[in-house]
PDB file of N, CA and C in Angstrom:
ATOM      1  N   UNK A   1       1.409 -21.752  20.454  1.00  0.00           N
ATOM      2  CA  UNK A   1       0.826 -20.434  20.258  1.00  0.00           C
ATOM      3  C   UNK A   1       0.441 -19.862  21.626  1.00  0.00           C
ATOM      4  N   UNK A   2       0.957 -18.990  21.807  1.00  0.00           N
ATOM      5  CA  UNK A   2       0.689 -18.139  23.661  1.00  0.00           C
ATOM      6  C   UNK A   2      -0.819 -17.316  22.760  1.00  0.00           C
ATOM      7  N   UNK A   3      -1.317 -16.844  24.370  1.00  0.00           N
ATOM      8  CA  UNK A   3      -2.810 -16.656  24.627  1.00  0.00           C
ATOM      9  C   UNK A   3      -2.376 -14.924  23.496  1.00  0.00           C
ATOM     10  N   UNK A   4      -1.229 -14.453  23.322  1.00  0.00           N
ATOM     11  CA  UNK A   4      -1.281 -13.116  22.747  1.00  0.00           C
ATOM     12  C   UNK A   4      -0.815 -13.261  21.323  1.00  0.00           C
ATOM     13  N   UNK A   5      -0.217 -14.549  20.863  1.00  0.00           N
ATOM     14  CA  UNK A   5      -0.597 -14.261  19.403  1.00  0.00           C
ATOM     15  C   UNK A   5      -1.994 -15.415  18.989  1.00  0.00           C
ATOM     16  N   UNK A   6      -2.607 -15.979  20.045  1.00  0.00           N
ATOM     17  CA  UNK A   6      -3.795 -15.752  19.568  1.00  0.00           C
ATOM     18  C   UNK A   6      -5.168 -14.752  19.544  1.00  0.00           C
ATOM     19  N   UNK A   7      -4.785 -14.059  20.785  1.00  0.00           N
ATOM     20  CA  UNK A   7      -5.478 -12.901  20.268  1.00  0.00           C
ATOM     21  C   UNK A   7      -5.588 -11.856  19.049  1.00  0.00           C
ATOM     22  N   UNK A   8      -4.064 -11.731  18.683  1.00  0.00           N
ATOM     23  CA  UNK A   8      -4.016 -11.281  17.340  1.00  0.00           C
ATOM     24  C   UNK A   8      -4.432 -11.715  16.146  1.00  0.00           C
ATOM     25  N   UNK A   9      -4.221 -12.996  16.169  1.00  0.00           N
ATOM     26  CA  UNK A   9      -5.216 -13.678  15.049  1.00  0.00           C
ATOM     27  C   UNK A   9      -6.396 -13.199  14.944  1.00  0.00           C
ATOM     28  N   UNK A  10      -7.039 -13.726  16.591  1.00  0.00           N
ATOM     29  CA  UNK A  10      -8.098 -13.457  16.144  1.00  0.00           C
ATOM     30  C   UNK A  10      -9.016 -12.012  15.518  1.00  0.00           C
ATOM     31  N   UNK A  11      -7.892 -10.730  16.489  1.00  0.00           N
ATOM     32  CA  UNK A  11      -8.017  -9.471  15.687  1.00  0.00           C
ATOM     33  C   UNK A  11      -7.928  -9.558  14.156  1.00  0.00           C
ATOM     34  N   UNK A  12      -7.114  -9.890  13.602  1.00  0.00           N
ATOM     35  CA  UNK A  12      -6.792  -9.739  12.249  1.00  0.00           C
ATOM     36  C   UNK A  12      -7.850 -10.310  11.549  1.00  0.00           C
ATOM     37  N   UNK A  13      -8.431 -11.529  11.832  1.00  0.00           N
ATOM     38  CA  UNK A  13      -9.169 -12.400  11.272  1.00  0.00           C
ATOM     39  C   UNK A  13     -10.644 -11.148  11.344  1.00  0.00           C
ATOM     40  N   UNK A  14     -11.060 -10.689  12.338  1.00  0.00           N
ATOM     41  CA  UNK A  14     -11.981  -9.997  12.423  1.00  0.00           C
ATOM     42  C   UNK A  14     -11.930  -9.256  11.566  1.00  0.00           C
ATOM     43  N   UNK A  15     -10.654  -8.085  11.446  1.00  0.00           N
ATOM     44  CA  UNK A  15     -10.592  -6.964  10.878  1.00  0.00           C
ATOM     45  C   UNK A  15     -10.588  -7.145   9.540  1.00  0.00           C
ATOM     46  N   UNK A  16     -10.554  -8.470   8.830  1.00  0.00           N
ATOM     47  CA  UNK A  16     -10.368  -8.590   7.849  1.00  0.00           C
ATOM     48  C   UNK A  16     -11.650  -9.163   6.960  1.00  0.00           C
ATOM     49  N   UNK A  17     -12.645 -10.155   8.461  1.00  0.00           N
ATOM     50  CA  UNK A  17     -13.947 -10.306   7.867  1.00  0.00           C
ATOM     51  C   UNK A  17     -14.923  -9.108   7.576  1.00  0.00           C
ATOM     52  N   UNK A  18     -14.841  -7.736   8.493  1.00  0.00           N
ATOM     53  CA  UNK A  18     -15.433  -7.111   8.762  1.00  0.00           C
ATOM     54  C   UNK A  18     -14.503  -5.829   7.422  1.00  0.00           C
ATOM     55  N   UNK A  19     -13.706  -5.695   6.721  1.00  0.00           N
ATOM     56  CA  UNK A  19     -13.617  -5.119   5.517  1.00  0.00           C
ATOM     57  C   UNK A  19     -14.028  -5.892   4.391  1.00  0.00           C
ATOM     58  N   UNK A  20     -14.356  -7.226   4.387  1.00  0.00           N
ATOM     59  CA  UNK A  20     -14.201  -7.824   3.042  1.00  0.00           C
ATOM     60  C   UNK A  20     -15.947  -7.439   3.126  1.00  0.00           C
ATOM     61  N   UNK A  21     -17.063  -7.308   4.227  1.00  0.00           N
ATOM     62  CA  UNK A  21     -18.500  -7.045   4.245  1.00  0.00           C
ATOM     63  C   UNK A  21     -18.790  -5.717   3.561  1.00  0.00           C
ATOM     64  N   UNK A  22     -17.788  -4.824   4.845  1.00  0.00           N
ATOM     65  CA  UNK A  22     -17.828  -3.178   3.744  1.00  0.00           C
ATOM     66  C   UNK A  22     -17.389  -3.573   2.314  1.00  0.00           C
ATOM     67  N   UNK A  23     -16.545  -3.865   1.957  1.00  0.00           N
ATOM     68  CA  UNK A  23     -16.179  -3.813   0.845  1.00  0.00           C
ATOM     69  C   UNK A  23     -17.478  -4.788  -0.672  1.00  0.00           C
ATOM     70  N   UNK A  24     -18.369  -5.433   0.383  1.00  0.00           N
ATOM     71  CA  UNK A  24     -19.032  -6.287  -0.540  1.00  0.00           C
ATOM     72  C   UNK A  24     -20.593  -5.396  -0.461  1.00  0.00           C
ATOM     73  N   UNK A  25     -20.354  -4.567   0.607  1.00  0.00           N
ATOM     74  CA  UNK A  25     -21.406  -3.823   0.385  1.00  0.00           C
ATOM     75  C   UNK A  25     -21.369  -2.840  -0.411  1.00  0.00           C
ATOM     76  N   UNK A  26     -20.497  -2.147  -0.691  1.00  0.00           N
ATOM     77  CA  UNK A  26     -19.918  -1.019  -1.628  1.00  0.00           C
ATOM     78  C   UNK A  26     -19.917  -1.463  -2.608  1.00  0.00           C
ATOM     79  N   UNK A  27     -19.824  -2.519  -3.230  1.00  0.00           N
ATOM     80  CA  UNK A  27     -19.989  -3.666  -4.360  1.00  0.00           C
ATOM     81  C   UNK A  27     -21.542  -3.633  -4.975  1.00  0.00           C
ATOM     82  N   UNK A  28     -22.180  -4.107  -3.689  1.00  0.00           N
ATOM     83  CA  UNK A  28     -23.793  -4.402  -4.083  1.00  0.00           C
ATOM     84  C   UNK A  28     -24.294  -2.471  -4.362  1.00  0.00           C
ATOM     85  N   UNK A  29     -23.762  -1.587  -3.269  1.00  0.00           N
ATOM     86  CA  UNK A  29     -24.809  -0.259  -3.680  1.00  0.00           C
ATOM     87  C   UNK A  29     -24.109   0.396  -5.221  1.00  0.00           C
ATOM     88  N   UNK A  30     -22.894  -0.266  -5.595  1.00  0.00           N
ATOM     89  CA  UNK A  30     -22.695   0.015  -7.254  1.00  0.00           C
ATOM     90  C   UNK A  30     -21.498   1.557  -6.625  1.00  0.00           C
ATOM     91  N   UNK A  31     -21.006   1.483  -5.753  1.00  0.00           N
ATOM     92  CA  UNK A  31     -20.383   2.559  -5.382  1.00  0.00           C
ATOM     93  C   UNK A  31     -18.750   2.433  -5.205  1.00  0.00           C
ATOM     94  N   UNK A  32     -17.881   3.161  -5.697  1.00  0.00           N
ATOM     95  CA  UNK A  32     -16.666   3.231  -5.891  1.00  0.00           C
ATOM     96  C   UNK A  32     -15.814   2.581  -4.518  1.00  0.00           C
ATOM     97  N   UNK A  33     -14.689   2.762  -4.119  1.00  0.00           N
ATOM     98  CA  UNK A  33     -13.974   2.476  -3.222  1.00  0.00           C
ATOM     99  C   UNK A  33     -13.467   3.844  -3.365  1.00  0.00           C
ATOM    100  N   UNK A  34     -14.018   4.918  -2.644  1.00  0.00           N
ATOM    101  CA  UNK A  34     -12.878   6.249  -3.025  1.00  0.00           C
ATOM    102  C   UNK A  34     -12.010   5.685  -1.824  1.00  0.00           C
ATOM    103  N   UNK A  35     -10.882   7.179  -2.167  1.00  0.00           N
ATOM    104  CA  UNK A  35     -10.226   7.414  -1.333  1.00  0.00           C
ATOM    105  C   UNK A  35     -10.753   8.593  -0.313  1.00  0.00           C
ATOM    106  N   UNK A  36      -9.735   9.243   0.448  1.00  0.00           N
ATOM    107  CA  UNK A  36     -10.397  10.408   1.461  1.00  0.00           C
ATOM    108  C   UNK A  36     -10.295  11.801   0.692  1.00  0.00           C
ATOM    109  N   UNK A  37      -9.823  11.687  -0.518  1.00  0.00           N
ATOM    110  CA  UNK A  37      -9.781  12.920  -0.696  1.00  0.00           C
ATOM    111  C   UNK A  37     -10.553  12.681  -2.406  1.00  0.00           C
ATOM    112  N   UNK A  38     -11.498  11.849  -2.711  1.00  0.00           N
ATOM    113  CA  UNK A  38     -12.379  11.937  -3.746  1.00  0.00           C
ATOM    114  C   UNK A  38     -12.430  10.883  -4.572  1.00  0.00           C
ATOM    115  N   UNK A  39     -10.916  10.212  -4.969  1.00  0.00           N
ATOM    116  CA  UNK A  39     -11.101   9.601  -6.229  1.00  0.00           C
ATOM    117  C   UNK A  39     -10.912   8.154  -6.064  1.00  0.00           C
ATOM    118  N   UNK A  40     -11.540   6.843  -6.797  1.00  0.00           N
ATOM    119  CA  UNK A  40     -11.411   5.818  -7.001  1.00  0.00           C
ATOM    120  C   UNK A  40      -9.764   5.245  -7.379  1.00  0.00           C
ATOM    121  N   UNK A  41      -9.047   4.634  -6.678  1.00  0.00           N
ATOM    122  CA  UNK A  41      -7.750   3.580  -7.290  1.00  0.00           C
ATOM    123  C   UNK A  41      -8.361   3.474  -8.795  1.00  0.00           C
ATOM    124  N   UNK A  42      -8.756   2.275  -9.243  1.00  0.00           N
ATOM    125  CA  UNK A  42      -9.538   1.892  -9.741  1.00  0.00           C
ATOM    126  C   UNK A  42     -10.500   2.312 -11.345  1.00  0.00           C
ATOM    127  N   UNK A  43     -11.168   3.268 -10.572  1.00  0.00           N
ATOM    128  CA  UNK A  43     -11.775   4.414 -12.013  1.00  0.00           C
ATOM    129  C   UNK A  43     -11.515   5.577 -11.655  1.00  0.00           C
ATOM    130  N   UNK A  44     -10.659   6.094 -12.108  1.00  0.00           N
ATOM    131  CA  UNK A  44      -9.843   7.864 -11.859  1.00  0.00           C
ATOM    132  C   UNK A  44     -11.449   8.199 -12.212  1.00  0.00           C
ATOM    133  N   UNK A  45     -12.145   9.378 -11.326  1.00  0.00           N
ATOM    134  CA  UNK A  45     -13.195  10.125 -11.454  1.00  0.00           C
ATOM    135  C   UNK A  45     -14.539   9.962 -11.663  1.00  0.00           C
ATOM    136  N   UNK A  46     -14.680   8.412 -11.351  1.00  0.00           N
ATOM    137  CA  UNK A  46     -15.971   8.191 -11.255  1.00  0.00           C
ATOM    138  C   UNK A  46     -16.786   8.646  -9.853  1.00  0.00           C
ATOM    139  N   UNK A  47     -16.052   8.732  -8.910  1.00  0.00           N
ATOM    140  CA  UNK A  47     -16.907   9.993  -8.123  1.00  0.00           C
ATOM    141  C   UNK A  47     -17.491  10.722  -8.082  1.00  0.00           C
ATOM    142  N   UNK A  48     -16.529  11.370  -8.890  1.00  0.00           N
ATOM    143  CA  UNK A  48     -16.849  13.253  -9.263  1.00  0.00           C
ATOM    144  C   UNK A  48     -17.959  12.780  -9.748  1.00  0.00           C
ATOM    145  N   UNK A  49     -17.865  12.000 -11.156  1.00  0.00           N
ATOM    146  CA  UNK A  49     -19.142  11.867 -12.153  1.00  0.00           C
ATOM    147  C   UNK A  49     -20.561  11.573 -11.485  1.00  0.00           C
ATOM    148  N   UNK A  50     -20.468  10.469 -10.562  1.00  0.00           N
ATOM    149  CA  UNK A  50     -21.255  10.209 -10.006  1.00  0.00           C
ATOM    150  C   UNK A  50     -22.067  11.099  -8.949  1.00  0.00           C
ATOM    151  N   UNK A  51     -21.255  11.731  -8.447  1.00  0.00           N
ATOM    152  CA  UNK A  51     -21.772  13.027  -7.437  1.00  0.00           C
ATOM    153  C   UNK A  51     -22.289  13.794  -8.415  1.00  0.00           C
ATOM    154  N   UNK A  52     -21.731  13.860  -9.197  1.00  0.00           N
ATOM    155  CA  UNK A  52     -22.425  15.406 -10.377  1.00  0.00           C
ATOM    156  C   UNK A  52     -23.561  14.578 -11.143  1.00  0.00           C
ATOM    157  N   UNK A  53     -24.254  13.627 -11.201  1.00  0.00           N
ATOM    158  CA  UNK A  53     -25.092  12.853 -12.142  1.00  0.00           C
ATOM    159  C   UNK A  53     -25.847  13.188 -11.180  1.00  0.00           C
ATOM    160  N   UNK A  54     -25.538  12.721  -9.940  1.00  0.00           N
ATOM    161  CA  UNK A  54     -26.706  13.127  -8.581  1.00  0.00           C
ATOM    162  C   UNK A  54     -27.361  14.076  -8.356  1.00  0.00           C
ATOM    163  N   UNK A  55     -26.574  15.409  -8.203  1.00  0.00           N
ATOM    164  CA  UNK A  55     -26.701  16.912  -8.115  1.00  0.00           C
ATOM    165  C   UNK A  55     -28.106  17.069  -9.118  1.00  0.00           C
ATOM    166  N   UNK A  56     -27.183  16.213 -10.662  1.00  0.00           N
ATOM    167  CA  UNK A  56     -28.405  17.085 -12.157  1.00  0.00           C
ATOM    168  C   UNK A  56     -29.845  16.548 -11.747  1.00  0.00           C
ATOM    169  N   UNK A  57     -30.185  14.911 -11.151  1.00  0.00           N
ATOM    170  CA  UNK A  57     -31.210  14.593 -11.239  1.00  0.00           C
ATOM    171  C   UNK A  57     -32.040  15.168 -10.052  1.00  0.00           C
TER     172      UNK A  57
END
């Protein structure tokens, strides 16, 4: 293994600990995975809902 595909490892390895945290934090605050333009993979429109539940209270 040369010194440059271990650097990549070790990038990848990072980039990959450091989404699985976001992603476990987005988990714990009960909040979707949108995308950039609004909506969840996942639950089509629980965004919206959720933004608009926010707004009423």
């Amino acid at each position: 293994m040369t010194p440059d595909d271990f650097d990549i490892t070790l990038r990848l390895l990072a980039a990959t600990v450091v989404g699985m945290i976001i992603g476990a934090n987005r988990d714990l605050r009960g909040r979707p995975a949108s995308a950039p333009w609004g909506w969840s993979a996942w639950a089509p429109g629980s965004w919206s809902r959720a933004k608009a539940a926010r707004s009423r209270a």
